[in-house]
PDB file of N, CA and C in Angstrom:
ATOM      1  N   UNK A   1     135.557 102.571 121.069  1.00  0.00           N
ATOM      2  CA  UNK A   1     134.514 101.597 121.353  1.00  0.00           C
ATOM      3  C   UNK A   1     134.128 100.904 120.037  1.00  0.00           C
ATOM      4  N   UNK A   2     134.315  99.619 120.096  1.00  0.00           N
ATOM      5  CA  UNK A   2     133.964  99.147 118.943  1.00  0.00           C
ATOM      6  C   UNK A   2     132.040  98.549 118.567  1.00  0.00           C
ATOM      7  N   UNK A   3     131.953  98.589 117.338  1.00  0.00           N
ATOM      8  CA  UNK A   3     130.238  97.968 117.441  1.00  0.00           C
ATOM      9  C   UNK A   3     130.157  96.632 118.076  1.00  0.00           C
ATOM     10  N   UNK A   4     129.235  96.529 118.698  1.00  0.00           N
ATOM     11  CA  UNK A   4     128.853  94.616 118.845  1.00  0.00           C
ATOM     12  C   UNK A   4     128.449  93.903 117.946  1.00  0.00           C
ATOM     13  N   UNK A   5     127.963  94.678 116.932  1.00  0.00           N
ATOM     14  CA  UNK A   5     127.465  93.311 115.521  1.00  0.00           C
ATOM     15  C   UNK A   5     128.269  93.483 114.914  1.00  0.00           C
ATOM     16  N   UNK A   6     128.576  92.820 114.060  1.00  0.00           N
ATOM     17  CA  UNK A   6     129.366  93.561 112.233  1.00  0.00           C
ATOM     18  C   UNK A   6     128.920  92.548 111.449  1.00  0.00           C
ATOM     19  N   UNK A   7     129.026  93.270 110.316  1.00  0.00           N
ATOM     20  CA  UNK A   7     128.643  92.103 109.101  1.00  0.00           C
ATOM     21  C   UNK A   7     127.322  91.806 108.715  1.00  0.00           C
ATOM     22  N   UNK A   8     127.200  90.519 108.424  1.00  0.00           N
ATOM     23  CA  UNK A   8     125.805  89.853 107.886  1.00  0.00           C
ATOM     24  C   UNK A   8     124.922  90.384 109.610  1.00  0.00           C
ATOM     25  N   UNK A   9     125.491  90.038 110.349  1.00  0.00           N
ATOM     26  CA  UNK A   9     125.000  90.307 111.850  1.00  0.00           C
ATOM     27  C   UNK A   9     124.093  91.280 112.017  1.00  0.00           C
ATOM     28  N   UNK A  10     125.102  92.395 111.613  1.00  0.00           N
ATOM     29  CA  UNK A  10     124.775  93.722 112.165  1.00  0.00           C
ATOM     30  C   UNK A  10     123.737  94.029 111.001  1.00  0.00           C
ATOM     31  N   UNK A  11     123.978  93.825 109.543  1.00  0.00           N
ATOM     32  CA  UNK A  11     122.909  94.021 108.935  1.00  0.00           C
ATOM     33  C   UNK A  11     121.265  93.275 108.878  1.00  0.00           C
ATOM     34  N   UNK A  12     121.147  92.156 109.616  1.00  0.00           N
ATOM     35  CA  UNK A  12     120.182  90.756 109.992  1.00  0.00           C
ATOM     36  C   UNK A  12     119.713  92.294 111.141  1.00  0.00           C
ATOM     37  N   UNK A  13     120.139  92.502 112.436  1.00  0.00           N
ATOM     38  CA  UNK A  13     119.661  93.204 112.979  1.00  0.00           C
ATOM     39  C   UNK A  13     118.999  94.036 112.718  1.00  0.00           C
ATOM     40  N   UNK A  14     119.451  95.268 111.842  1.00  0.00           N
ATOM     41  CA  UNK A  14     118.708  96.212 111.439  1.00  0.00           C
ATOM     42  C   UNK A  14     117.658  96.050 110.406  1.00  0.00           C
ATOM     43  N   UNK A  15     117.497  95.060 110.220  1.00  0.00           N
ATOM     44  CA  UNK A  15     116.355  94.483 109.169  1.00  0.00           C
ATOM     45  C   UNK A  15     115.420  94.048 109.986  1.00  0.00           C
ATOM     46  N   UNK A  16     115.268  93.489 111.090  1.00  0.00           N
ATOM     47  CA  UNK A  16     114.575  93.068 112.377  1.00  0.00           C
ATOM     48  C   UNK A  16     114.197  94.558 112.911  1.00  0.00           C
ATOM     49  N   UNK A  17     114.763  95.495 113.118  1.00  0.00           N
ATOM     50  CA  UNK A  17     114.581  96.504 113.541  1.00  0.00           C
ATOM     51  C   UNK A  17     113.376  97.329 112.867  1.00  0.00           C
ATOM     52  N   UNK A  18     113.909  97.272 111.481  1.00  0.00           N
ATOM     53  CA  UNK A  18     113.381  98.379 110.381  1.00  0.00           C
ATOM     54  C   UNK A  18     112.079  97.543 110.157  1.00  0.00           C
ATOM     55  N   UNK A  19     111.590  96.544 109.946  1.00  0.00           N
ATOM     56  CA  UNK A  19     110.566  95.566 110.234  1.00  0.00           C
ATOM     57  C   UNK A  19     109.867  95.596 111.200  1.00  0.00           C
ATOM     58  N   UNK A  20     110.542  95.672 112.787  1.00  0.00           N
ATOM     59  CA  UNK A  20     109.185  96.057 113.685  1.00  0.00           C
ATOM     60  C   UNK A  20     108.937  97.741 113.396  1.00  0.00           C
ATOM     61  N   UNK A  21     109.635  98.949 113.086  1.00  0.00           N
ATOM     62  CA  UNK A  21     108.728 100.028 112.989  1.00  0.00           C
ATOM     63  C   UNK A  21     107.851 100.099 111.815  1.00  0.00           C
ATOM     64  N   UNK A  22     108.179  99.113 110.954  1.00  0.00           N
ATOM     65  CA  UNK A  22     107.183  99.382 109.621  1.00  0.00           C
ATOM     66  C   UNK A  22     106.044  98.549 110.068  1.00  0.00           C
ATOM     67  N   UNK A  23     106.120  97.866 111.002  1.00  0.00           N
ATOM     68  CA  UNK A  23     104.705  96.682 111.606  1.00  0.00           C
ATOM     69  C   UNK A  23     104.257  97.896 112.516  1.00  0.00           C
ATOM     70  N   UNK A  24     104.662  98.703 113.302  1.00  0.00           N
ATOM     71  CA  UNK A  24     104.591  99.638 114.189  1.00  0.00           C
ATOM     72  C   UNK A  24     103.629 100.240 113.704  1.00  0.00           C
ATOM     73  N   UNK A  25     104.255 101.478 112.937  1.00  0.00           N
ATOM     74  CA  UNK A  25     103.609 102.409 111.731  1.00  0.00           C
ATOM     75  C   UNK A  25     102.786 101.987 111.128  1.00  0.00           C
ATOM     76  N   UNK A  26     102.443 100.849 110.361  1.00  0.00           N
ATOM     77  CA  UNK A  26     101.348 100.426 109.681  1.00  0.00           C
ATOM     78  C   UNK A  26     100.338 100.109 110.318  1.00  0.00           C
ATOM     79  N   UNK A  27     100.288  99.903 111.756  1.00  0.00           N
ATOM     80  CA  UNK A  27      99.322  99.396 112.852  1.00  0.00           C
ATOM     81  C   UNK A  27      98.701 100.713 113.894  1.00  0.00           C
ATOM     82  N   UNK A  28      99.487 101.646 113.770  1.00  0.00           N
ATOM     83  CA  UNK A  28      99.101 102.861 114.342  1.00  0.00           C
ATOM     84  C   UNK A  28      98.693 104.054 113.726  1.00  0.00           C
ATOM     85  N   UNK A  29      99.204 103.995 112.290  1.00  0.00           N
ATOM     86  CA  UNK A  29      98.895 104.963 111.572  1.00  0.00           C
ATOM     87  C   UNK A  29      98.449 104.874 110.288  1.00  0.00           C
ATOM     88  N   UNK A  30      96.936 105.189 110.479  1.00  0.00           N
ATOM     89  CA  UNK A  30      95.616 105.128 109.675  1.00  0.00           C
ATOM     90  C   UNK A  30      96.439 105.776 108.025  1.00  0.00           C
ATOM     91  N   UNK A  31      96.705 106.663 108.107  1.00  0.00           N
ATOM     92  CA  UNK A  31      97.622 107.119 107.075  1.00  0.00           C
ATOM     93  C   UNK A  31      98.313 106.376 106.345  1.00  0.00           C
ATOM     94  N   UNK A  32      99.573 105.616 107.265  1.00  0.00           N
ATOM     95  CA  UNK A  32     100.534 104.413 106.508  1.00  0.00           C
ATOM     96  C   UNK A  32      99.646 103.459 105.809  1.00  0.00           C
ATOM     97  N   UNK A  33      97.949 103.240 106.561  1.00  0.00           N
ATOM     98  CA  UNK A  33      97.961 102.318 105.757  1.00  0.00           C
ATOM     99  C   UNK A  33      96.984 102.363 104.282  1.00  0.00           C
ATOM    100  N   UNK A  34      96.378 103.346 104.345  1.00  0.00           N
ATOM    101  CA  UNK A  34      95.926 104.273 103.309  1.00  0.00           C
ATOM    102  C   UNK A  34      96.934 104.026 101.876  1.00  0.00           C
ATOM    103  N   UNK A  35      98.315 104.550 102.516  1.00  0.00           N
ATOM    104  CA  UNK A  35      99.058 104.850 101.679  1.00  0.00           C
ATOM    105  C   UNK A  35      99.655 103.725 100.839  1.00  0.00           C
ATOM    106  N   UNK A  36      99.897 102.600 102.023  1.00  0.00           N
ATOM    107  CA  UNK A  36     100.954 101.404 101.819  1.00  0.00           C
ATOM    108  C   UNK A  36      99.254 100.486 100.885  1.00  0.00           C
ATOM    109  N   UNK A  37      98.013 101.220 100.774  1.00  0.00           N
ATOM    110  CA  UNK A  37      96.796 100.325  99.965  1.00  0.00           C
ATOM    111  C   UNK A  37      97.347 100.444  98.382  1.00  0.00           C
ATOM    112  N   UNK A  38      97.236 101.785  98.372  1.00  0.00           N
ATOM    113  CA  UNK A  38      97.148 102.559  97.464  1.00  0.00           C
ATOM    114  C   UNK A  38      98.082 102.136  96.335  1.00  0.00           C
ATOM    115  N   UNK A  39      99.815 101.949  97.277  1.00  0.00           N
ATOM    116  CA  UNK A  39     101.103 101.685  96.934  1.00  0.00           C
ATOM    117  C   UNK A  39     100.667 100.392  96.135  1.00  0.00           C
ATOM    118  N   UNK A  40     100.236  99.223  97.160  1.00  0.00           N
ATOM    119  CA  UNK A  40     100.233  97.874  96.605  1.00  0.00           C
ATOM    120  C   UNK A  40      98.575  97.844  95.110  1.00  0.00           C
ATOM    121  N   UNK A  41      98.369  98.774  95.764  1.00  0.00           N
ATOM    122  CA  UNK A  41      97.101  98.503  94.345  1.00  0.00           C
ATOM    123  C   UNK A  41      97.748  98.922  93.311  1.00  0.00           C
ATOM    124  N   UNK A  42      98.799  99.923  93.359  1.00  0.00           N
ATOM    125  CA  UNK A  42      99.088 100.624  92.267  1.00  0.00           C
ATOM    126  C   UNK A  42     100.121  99.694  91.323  1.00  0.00           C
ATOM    127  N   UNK A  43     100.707  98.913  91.728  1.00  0.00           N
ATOM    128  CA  UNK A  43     102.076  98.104  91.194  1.00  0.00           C
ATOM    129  C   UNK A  43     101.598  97.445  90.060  1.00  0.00           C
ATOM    130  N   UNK A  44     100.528  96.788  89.824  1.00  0.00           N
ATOM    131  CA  UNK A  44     100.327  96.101  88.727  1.00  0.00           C
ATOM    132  C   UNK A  44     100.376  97.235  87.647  1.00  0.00           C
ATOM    133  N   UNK A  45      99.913  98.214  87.750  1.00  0.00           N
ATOM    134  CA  UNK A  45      99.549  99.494  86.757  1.00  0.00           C
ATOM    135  C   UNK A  45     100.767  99.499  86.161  1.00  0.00           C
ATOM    136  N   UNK A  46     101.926  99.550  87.204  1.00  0.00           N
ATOM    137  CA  UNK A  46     103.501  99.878  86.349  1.00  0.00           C
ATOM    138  C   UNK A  46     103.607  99.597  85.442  1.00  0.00           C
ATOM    139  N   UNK A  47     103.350  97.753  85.008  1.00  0.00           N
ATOM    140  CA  UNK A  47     103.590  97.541  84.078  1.00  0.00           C
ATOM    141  C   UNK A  47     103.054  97.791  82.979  1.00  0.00           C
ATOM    142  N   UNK A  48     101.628  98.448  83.318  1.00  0.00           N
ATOM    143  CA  UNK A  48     100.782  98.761  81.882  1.00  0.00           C
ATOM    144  C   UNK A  48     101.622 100.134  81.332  1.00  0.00           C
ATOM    145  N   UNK A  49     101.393 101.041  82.677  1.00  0.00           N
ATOM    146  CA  UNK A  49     102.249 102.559  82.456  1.00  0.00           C
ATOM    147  C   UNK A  49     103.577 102.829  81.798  1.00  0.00           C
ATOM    148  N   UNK A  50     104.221 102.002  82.620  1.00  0.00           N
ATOM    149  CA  UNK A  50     105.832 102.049  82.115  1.00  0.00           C
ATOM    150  C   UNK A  50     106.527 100.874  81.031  1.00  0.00           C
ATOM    151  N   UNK A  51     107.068 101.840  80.081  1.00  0.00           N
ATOM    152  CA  UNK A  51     107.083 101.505  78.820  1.00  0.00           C
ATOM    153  C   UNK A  51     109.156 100.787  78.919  1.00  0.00           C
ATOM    154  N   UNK A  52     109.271 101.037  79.954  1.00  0.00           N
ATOM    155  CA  UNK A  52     110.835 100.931  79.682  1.00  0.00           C
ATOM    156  C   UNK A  52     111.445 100.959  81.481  1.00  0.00           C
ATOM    157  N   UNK A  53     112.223 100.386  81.825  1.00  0.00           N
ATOM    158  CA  UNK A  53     112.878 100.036  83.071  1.00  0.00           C
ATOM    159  C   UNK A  53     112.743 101.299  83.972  1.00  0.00           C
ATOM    160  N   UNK A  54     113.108 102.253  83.380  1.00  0.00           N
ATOM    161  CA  UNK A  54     113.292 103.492  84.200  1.00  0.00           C
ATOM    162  C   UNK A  54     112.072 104.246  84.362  1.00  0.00           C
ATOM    163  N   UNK A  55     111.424 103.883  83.428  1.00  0.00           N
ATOM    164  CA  UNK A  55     109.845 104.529  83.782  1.00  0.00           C
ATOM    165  C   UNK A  55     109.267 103.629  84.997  1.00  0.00           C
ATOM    166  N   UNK A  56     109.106 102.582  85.064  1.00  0.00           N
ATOM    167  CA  UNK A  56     108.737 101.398  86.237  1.00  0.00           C
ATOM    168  C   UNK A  56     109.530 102.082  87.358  1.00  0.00           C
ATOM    169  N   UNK A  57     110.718 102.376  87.550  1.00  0.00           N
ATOM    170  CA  UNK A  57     111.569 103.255  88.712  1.00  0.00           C
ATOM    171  C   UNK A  57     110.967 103.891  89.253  1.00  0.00           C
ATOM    172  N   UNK A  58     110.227 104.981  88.077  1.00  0.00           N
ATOM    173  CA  UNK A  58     110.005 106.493  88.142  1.00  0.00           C
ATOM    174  C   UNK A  58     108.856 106.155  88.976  1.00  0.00           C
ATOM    175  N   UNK A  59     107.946 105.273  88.208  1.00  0.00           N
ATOM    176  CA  UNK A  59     106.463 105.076  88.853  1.00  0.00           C
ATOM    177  C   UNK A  59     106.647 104.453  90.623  1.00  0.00           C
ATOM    178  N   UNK A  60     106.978 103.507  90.398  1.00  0.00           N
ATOM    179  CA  UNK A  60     107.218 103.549  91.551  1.00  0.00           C
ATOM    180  C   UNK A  60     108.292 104.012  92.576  1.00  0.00           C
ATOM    181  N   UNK A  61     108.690 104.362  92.456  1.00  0.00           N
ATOM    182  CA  UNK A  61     109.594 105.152  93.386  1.00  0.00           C
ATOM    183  C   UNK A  61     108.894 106.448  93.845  1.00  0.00           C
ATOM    184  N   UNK A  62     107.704 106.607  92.853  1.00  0.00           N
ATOM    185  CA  UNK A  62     106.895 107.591  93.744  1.00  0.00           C
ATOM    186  C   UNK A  62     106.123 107.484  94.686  1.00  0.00           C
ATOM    187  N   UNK A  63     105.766 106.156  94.817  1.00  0.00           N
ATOM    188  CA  UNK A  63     105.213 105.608  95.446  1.00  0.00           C
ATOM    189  C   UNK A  63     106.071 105.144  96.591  1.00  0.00           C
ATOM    190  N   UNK A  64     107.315 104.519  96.454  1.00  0.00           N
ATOM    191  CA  UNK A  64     107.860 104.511  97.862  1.00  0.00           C
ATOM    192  C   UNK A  64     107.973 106.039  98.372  1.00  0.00           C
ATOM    193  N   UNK A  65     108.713 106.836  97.864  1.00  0.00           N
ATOM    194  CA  UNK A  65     108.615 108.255  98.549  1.00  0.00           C
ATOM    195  C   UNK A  65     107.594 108.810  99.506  1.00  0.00           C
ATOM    196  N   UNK A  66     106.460 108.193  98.785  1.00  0.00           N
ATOM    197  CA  UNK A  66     105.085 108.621  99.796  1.00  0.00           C
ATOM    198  C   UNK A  66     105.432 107.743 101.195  1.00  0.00           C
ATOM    199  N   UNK A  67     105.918 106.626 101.323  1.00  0.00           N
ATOM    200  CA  UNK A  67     105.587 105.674 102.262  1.00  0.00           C
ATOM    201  C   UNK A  67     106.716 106.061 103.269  1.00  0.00           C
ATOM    202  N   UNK A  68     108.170 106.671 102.460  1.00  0.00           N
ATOM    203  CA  UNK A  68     109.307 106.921 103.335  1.00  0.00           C
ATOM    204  C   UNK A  68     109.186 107.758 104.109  1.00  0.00           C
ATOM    205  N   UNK A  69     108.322 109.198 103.533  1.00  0.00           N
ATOM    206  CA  UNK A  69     108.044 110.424 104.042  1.00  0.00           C
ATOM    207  C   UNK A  69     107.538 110.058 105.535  1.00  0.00           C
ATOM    208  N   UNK A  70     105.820 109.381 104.778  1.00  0.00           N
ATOM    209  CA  UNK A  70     104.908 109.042 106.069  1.00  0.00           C
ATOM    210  C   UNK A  70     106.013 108.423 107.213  1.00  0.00           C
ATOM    211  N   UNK A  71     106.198 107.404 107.040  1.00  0.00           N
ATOM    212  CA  UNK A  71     107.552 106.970 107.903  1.00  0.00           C
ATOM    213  C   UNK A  71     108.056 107.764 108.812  1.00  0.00           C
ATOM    214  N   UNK A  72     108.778 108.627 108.462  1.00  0.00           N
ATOM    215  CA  UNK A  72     109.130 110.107 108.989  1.00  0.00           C
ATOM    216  C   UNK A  72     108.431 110.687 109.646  1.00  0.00           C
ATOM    217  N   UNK A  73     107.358 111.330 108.688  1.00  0.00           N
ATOM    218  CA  UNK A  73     106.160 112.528 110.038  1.00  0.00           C
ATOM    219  C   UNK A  73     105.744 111.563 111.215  1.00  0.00           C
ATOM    220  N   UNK A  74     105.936 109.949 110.970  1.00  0.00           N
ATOM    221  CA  UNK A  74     105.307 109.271 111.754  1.00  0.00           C
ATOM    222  C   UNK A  74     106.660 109.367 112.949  1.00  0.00           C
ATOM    223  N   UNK A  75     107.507 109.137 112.336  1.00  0.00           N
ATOM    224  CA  UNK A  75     108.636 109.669 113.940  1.00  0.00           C
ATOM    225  C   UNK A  75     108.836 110.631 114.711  1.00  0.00           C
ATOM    226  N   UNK A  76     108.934 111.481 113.642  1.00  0.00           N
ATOM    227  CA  UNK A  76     108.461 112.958 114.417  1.00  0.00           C
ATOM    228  C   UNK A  76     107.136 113.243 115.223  1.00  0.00           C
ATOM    229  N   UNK A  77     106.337 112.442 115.286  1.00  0.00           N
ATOM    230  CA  UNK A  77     104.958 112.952 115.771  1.00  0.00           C
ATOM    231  C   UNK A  77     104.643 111.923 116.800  1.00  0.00           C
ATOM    232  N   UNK A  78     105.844 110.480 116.958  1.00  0.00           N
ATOM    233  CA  UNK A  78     105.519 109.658 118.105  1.00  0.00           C
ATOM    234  C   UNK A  78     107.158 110.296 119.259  1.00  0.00           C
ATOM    235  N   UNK A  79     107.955 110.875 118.263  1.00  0.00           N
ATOM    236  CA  UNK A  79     109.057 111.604 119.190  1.00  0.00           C
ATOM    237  C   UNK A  79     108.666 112.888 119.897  1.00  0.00           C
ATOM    238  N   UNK A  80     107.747 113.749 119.331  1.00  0.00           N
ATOM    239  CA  UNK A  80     106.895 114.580 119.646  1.00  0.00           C
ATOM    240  C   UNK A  80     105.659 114.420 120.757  1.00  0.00           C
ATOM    241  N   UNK A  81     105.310 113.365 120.706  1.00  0.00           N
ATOM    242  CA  UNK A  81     103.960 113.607 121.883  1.00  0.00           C
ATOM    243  C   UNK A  81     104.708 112.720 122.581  1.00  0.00           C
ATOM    244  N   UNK A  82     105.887 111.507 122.708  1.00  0.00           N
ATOM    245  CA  UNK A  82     106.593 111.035 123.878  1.00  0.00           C
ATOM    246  C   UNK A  82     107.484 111.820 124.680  1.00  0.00           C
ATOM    247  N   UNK A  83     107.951 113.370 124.086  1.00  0.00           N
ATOM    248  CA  UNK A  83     108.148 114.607 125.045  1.00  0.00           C
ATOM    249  C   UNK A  83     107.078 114.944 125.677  1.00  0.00           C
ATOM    250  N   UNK A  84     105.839 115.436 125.145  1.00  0.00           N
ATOM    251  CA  UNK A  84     104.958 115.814 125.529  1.00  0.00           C
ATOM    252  C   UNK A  84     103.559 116.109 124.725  1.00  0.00           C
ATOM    253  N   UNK A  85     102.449 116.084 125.420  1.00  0.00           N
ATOM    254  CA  UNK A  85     101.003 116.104 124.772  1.00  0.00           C
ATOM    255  C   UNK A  85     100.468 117.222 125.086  1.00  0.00           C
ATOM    256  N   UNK A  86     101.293 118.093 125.975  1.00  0.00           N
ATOM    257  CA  UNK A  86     100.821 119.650 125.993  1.00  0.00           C
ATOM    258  C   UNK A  86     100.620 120.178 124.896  1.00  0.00           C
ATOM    259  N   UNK A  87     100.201 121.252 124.574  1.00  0.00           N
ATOM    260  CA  UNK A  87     100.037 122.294 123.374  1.00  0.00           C
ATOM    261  C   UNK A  87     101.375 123.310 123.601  1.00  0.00           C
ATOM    262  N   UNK A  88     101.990 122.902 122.426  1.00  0.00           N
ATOM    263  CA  UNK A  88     102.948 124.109 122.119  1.00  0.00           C
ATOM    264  C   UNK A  88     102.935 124.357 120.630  1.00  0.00           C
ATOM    265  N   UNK A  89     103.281 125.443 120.409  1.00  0.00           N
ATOM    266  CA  UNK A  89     103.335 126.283 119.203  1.00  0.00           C
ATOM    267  C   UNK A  89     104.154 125.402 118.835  1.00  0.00           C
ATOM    268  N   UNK A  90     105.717 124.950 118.928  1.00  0.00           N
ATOM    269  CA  UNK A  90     106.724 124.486 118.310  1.00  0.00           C
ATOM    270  C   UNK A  90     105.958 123.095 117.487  1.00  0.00           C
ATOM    271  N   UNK A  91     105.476 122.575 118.437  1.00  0.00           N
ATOM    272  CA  UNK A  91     105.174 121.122 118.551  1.00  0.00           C
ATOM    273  C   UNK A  91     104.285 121.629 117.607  1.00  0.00           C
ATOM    274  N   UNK A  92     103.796 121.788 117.545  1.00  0.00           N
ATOM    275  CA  UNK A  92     102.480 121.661 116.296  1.00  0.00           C
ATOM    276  C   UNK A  92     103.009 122.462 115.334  1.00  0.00           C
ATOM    277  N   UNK A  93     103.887 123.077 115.012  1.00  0.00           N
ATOM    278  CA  UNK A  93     104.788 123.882 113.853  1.00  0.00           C
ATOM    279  C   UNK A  93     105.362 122.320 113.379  1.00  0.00           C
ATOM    280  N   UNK A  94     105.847 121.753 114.352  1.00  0.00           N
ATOM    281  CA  UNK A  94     107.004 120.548 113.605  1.00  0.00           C
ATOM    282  C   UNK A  94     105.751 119.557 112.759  1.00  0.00           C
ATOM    283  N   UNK A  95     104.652 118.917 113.635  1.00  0.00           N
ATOM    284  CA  UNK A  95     103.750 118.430 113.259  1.00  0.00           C
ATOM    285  C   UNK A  95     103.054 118.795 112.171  1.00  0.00           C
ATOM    286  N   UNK A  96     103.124 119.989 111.540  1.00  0.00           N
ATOM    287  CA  UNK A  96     102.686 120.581 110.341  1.00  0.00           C
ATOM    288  C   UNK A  96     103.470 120.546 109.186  1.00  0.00           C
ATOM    289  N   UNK A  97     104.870 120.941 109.807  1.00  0.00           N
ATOM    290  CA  UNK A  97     105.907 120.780 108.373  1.00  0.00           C
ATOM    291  C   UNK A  97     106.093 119.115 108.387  1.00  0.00           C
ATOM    292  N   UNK A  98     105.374 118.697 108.997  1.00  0.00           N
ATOM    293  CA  UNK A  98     105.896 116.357 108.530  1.00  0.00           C
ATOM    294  C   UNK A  98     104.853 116.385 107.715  1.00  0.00           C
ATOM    295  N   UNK A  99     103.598 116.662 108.280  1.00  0.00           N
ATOM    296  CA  UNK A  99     102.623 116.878 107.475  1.00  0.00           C
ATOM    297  C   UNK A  99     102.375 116.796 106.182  1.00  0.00           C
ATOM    298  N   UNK A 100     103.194 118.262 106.004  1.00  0.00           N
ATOM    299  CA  UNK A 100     103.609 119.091 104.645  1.00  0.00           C
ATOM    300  C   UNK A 100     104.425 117.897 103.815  1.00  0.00           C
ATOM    301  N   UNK A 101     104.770 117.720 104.257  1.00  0.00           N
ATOM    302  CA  UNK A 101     106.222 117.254 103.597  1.00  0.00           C
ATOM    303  C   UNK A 101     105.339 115.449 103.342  1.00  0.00           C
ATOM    304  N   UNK A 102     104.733 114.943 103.395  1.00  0.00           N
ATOM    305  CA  UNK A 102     103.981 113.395 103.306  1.00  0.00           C
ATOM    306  C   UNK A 102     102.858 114.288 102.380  1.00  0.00           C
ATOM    307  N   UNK A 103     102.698 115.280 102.189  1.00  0.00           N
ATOM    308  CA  UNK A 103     101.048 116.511 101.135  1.00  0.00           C
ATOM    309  C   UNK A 103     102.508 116.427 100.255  1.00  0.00           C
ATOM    310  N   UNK A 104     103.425 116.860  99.981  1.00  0.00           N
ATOM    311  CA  UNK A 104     104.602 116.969  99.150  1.00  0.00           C
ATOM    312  C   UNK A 104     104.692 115.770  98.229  1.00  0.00           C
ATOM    313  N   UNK A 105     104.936 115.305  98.983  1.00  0.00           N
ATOM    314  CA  UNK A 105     105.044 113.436  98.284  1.00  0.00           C
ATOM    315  C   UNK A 105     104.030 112.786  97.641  1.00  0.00           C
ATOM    316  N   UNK A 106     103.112 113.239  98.330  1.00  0.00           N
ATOM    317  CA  UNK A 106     101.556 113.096  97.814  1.00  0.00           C
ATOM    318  C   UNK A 106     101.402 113.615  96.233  1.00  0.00           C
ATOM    319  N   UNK A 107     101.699 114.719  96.447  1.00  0.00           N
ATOM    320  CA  UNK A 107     101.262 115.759  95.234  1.00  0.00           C
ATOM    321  C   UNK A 107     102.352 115.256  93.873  1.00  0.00           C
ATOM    322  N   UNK A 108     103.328 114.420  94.502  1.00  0.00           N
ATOM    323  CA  UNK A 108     104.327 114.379  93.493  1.00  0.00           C
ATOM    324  C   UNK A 108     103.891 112.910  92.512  1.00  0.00           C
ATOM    325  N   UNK A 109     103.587 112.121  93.623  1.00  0.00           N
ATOM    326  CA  UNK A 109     102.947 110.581  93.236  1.00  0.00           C
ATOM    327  C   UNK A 109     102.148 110.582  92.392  1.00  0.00           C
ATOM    328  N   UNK A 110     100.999 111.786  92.516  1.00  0.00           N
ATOM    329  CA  UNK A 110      99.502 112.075  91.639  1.00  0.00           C
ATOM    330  C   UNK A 110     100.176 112.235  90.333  1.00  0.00           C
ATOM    331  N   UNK A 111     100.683 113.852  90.528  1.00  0.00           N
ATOM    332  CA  UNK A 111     101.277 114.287  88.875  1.00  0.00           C
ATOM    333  C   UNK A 111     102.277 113.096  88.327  1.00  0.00           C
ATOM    334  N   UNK A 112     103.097 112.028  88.996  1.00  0.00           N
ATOM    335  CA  UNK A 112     103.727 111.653  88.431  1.00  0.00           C
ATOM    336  C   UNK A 112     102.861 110.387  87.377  1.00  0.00           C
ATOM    337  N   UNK A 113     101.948 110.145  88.286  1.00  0.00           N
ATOM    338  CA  UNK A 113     101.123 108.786  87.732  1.00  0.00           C
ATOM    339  C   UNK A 113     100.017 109.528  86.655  1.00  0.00           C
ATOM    340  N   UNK A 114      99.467 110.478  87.016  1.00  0.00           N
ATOM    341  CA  UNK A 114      98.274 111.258  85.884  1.00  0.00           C
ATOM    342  C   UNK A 114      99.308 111.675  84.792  1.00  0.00           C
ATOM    343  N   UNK A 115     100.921 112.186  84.375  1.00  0.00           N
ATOM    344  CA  UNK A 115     101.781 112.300  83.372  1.00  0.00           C
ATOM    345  C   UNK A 115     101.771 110.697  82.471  1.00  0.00           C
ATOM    346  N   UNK A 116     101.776 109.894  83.528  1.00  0.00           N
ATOM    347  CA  UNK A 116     101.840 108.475  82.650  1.00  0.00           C
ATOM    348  C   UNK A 116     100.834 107.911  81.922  1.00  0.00           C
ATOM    349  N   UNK A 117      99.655 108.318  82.833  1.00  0.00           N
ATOM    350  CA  UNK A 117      98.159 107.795  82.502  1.00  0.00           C
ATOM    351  C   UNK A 117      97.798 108.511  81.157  1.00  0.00           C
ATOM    352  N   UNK A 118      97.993 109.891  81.198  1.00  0.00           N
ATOM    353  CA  UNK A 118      97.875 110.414  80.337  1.00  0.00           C
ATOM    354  C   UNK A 118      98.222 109.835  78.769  1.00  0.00           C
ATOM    355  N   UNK A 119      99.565 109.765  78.938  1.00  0.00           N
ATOM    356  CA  UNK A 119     100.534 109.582  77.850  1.00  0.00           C
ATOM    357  C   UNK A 119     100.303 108.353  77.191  1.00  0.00           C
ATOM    358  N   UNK A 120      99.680 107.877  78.354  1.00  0.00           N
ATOM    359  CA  UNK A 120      99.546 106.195  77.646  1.00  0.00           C
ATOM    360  C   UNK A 120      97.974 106.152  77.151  1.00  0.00           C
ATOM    361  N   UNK A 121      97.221 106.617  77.941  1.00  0.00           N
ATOM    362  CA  UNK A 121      95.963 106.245  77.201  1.00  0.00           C
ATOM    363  C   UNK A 121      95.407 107.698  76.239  1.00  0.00           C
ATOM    364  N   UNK A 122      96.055 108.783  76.504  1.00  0.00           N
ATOM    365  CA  UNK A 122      95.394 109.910  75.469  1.00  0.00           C
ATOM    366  C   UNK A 122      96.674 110.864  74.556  1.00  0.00           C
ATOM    367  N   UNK A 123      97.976 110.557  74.908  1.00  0.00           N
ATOM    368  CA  UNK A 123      99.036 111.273  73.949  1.00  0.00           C
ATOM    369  C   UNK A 123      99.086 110.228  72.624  1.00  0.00           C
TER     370      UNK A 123
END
């Protein structure tokens, strides 16, 4: 079976795609948009913070990480209650480790930006 798009096509599509769940996610989840504030407040800082190309990476790329994660727990948790809104142990086990894992990203963004802040205004 071959694909129906290819090419510029098939990639135009999935950009249309990946665009309505990030309009999705940002509109349903109080979280994404917390995060995606935070993200865009933070960008100007790069350039004060980061002293060299790869530091600007570093900085932000921690910052996308936070947003990719959320992304994620956010699939898992609309794939999750579109099975079901009962209470199950599983279901709220999975809902905890997406959780975890967007507190992960979190924790990594902080230390990565308080290492820079540091360095720049008190090392």
């Amino acid at each position: 079976m071959y694909p129906k798009n290819k090419g510029v096509f098939r990639f135009w599509k999935a950009l249309i795609f990946s665009l309505k769940g990030m309009r999705f996610c940002f509109r349903s989840e109080a979280a994404m948009r917390e995060y995606t504030y935070i993200f865009i407040i933070s960008l100007p800082f790069v350039f004060i913070l980061g002293e060299s190309p790869v530091e600007r990476i570093i900085l932000i790329g921690a910052g996308i990480l936070v947003l990719i994660v959320e992304h994620i727990n956010s699939a898992i948790e609309a794939t999750l209650d579109r099975i079901s809104t009962e209470h199950h142990d599983l279901t709220g086990a999975a809902k905890d480790m997406g959780s975890a894992a967007v507190f992960i990203s979190v924790l990594l963004f902080f230390y990565t930006w308080l290492e820079f802040t540091y360095r720049h205004f008190f090392a």
